[in-house]
Protein backbone atom coordinates (compact mmCIF):
# COMPACT_ATOMS: atom_id res chain seq x y z
CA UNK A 1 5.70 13.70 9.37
CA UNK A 2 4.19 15.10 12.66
CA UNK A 3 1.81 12.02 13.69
CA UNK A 4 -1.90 12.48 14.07
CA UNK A 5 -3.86 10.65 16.22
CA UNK A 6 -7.72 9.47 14.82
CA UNK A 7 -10.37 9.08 17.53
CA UNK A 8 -11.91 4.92 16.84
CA UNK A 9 -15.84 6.15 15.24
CA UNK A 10 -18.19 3.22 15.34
CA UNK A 11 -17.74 2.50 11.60
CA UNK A 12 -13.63 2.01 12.22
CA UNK A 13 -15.07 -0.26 14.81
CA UNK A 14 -17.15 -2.16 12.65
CA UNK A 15 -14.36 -2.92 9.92
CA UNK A 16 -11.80 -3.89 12.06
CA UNK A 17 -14.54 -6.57 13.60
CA UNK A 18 -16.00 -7.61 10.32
CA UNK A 19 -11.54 -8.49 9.50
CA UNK A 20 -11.01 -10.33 12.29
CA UNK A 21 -14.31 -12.16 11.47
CA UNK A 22 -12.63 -12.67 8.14
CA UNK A 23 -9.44 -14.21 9.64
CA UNK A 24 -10.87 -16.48 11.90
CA UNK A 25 -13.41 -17.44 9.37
CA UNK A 26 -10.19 -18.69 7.41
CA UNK A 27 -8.45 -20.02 10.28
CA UNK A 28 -8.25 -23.21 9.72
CA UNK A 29 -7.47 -23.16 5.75
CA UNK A 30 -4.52 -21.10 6.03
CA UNK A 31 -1.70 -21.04 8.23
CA UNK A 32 -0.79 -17.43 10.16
CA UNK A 33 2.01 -16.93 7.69
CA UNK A 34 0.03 -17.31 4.66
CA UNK A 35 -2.91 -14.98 6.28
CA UNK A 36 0.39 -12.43 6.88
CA UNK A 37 1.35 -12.39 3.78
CA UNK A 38 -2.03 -11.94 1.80
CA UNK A 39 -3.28 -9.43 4.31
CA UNK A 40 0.10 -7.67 3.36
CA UNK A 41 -0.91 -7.72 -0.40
CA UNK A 42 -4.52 -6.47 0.17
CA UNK A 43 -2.86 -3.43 2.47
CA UNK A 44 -0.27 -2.92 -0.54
CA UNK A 45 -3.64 -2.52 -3.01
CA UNK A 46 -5.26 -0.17 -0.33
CA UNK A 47 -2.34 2.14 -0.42
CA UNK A 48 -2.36 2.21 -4.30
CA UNK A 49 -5.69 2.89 -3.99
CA UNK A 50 -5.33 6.12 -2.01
CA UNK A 51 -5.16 9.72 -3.40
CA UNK A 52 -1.98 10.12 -5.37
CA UNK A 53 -2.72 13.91 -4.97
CA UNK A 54 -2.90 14.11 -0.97
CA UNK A 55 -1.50 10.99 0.38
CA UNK A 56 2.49 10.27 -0.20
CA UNK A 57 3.17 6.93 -0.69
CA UNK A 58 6.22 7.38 2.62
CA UNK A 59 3.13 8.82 4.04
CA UNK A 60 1.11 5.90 3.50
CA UNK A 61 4.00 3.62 4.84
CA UNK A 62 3.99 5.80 8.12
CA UNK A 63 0.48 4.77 8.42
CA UNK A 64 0.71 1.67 7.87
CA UNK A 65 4.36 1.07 10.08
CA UNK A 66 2.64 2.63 13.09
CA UNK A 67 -0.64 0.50 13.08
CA UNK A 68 1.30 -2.02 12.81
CA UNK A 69 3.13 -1.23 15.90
CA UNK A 70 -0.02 0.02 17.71
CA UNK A 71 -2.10 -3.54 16.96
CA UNK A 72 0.89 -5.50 18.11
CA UNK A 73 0.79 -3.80 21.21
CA UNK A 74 -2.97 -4.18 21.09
CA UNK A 75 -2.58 -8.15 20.85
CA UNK A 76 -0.08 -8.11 23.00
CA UNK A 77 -1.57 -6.40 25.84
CA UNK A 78 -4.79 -8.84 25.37
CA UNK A 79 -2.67 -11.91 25.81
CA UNK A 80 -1.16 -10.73 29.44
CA UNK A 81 -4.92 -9.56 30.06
CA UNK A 82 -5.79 -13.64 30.02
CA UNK A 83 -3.59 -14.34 32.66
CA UNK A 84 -2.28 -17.73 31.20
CA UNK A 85 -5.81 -18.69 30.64
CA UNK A 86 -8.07 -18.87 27.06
């Protein structure tokens, strides 16, 4: 699949905030591990919500492998950015 590249519009913005909200909201109650692994699940019943009739599901994997990648870099890159500080 030839990758595409989406420009971040306010609204992608403002769902990616409102998750994080989410995540630190639940913090405390749940261990990284356990947040992994349900935020897995509810990413598995996105894709099986998507449009059998234009979306693959190796498509939708593609998606989803190189976000991945791209908000680990993200997270990374913010964590050298502190400079040993929080």
């Amino acid at each position: 699949m030839k990758e595409r590249t989406v420009l971040t519009t306010a609204a992608h913005r403002a769902f990616r905030d409102d998750a994080i909200e989410l995540l630190r909201k639940h913090a405390g109650a749940l261990d990284a591990k356990d947040m992994l692994a349900l935020s897995a699940h509810l990413c598995g019943q996105i894709i099986a919500m998507q449009d059998q009739r234009t979306m693959l599901p190796a498509t939708a994997m593609e998606i989803v492998a190189r976000n991945i990648e791209i908000g680990n870099a993200d997270a990374i890159s913010q964590i050298s950015e502190t400079n040993g500080s929080a």
